[in-house]
Protein backbone atom coordinates (compact mmCIF):
# COMPACT_ATOMS: atom_id res chain seq x y z
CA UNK A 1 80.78 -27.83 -123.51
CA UNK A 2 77.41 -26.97 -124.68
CA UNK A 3 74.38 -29.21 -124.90
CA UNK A 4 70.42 -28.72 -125.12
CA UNK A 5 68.56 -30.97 -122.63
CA UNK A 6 64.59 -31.45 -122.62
CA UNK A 7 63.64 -34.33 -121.03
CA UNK A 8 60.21 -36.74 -120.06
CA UNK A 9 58.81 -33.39 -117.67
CA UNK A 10 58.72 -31.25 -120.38
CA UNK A 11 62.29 -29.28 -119.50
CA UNK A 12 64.42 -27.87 -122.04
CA UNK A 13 67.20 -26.18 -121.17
CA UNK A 14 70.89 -25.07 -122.89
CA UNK A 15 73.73 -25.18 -120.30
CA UNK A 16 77.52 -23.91 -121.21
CA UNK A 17 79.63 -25.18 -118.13
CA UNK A 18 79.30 -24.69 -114.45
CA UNK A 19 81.99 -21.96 -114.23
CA UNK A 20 80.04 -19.42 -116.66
CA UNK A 21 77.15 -21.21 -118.17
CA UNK A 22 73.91 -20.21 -119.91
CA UNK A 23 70.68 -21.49 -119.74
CA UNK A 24 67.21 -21.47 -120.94
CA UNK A 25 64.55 -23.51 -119.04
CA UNK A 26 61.40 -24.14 -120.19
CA UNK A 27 59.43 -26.24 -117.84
CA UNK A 28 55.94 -27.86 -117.27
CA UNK A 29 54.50 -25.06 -114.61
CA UNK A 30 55.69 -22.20 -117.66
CA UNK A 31 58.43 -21.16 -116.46
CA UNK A 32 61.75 -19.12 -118.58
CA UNK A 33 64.83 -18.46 -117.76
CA UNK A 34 67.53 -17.67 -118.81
CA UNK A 35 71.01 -18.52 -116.31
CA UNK A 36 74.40 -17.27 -116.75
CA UNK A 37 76.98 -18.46 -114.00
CA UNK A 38 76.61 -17.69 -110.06
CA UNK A 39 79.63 -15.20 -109.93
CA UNK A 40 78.36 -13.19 -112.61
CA UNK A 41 75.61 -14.22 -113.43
CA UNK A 42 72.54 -12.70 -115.53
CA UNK A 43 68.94 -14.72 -115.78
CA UNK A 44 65.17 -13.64 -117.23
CA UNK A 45 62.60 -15.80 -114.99
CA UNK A 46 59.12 -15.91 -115.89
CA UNK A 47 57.02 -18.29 -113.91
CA UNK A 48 53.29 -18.91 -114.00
CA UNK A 49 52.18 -16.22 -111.23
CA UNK A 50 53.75 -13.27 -113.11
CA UNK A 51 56.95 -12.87 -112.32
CA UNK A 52 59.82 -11.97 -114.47
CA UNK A 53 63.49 -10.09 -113.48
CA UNK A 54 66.59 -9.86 -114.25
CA UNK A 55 69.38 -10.46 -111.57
CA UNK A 56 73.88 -10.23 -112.01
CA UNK A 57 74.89 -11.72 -109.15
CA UNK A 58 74.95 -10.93 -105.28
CA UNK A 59 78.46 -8.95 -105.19
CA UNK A 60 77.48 -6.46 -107.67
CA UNK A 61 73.97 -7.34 -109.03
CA UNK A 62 71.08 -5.27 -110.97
CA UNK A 63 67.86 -6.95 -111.05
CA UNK A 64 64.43 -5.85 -112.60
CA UNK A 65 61.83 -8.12 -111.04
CA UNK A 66 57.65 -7.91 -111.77
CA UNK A 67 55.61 -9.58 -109.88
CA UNK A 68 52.16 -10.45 -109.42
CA UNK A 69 51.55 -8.28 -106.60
CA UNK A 70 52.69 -4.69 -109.08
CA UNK A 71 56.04 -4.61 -107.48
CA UNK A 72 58.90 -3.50 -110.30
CA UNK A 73 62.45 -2.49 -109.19
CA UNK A 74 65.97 -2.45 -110.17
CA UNK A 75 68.64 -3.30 -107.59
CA UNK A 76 72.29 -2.84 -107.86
CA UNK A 77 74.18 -4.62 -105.01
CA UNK A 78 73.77 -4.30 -101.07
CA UNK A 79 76.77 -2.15 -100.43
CA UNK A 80 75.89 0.81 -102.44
CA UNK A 81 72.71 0.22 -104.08
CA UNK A 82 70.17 2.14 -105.75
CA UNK A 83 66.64 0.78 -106.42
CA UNK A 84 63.01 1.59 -107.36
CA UNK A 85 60.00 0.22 -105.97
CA UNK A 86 56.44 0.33 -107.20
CA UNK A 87 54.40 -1.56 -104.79
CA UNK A 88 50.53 -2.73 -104.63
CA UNK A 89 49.85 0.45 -102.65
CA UNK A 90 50.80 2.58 -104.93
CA UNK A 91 54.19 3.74 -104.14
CA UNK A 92 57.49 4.34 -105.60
CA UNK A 93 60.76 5.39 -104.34
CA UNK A 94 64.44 5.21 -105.14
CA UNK A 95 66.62 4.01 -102.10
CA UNK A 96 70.46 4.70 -102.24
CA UNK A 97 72.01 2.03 -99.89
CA UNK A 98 71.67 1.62 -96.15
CA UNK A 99 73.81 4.82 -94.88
CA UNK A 100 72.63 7.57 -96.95
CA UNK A 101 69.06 6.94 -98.97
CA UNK A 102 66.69 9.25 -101.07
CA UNK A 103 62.78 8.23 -101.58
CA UNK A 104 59.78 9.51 -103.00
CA UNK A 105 56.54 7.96 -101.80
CA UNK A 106 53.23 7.78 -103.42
CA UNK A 107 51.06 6.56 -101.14
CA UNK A 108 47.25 5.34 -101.17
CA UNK A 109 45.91 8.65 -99.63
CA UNK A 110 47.20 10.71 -102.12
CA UNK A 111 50.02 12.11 -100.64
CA UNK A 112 53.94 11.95 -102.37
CA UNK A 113 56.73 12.77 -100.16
CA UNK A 114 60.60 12.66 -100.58
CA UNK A 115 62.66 11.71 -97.93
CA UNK A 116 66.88 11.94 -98.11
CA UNK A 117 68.77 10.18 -94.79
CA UNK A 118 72.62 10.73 -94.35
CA UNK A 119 74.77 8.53 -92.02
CA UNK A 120 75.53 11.91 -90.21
CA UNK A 121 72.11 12.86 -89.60
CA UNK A 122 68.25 11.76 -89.96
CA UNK A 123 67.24 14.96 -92.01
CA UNK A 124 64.49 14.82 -94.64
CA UNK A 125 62.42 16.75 -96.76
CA UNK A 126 59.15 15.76 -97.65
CA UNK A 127 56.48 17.35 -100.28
CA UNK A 128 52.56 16.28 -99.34
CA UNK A 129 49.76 16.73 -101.73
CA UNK A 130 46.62 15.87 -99.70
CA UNK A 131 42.34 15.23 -100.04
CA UNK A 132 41.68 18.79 -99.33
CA UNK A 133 44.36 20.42 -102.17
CA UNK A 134 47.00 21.34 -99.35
CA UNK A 135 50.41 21.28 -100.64
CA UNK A 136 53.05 21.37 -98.04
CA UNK A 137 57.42 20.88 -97.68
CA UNK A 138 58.48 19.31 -94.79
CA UNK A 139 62.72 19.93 -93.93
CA UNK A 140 63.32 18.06 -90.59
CA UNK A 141 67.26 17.76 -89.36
CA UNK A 142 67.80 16.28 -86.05
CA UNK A 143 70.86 17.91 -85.10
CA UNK A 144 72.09 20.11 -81.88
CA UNK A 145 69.81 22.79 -83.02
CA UNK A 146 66.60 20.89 -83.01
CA UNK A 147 64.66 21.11 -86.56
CA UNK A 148 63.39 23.85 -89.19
C-alpha cells in the first residue's frame, strides 16, 4: 500500500509498507525526510538546527550528515568503513575502519598531518606546516627496531 498522511500537527508524510517503505515528513519544527525501510534503508533529514544526511542502513550504510556545528562526513558501515570529517576546528580526515585507518588533519594552529595505523603496527607519517613556515615529515613505526 501507499497512502499520503498530513494530519492536525502539520505532518505530511508518504509511507509504502513497513517492510521497504518510503517516506517524506514534513512537520511543524521544519523538519524533511525522506525514509526508506530499516534493512536498507535510505533517508534526507533536515531539521530546524541545520542538519541534513543521508544514511543506508547500519549493516552496510553511507551517510552524508551536516550539521550545525560544520561537521560533514560520509560513512560506509562499522566493519570496514571509510569516512570524512570536517569538524568546527577545522579539520578533516578520512578514517578506514578500526584495524587499519589513514587521516589527514587540519588543525586550528595551522598544522596538517597524515597519519596511516595498521593492525600489525602503530606506524604513521605525518606532514606539519607550522606559524614560523617550518615544513616537516614525521615516519614513526613502533616495531623491534624502535622508530625512523
Amino acid at each position: 500500500f501507499m497512502w499520503i498522511h498530513v494530519d492536525s500537527c502539520g505532518f505530511m508524510w508518504i509511507h509504502l509498507d513497513s517492510c521497504g517503505f518510503m517516506w517524506i515528513h514534513l512537520d511543524s519544527c521544519g523538519f524533511i525526510w525522506i525514509h526508506v525501510d530499516s534493512c536498507g534503508f535510505i533517508w534526507i533529514h533536515v531539521d530546524s538546527c541545520g542538519f541534513m544526511w543521508i544514511h543506508v542502513d547500519s549493516c552496510g550504510f553511507m551517510w552524508i550528515h551536516v550539521d550545525s556545528c560544520g561537521f560533514m562526513w560520509i560513512h560506509v558501515d562499522s566493519f570496514g568503513f571509510m569516512w570524512i570529517h570536517v569538524d568546527s576546528f577545522g579539520f578533516m580526515w578520512i578514517h578506514l575502519d578500526s584495524c587499519g585507518f589513514m587521516w589527514i588533519h587540519l588543525d586550528s594552529c595551522g598544522f596538517m598531518w597524515i597519519h596511516v595505523d595498521s593492525c600489525e603496527s602503530c606506524g604513521f607519517i605525518w606532514i606539519h606546516l607550522d606559524s614560523c613556515g617550518f615544513m616537516w615529515i614525521h615516519v614513526s613505526h613502533v616495531d623491534s627496531c624502535g622508530f625512523m
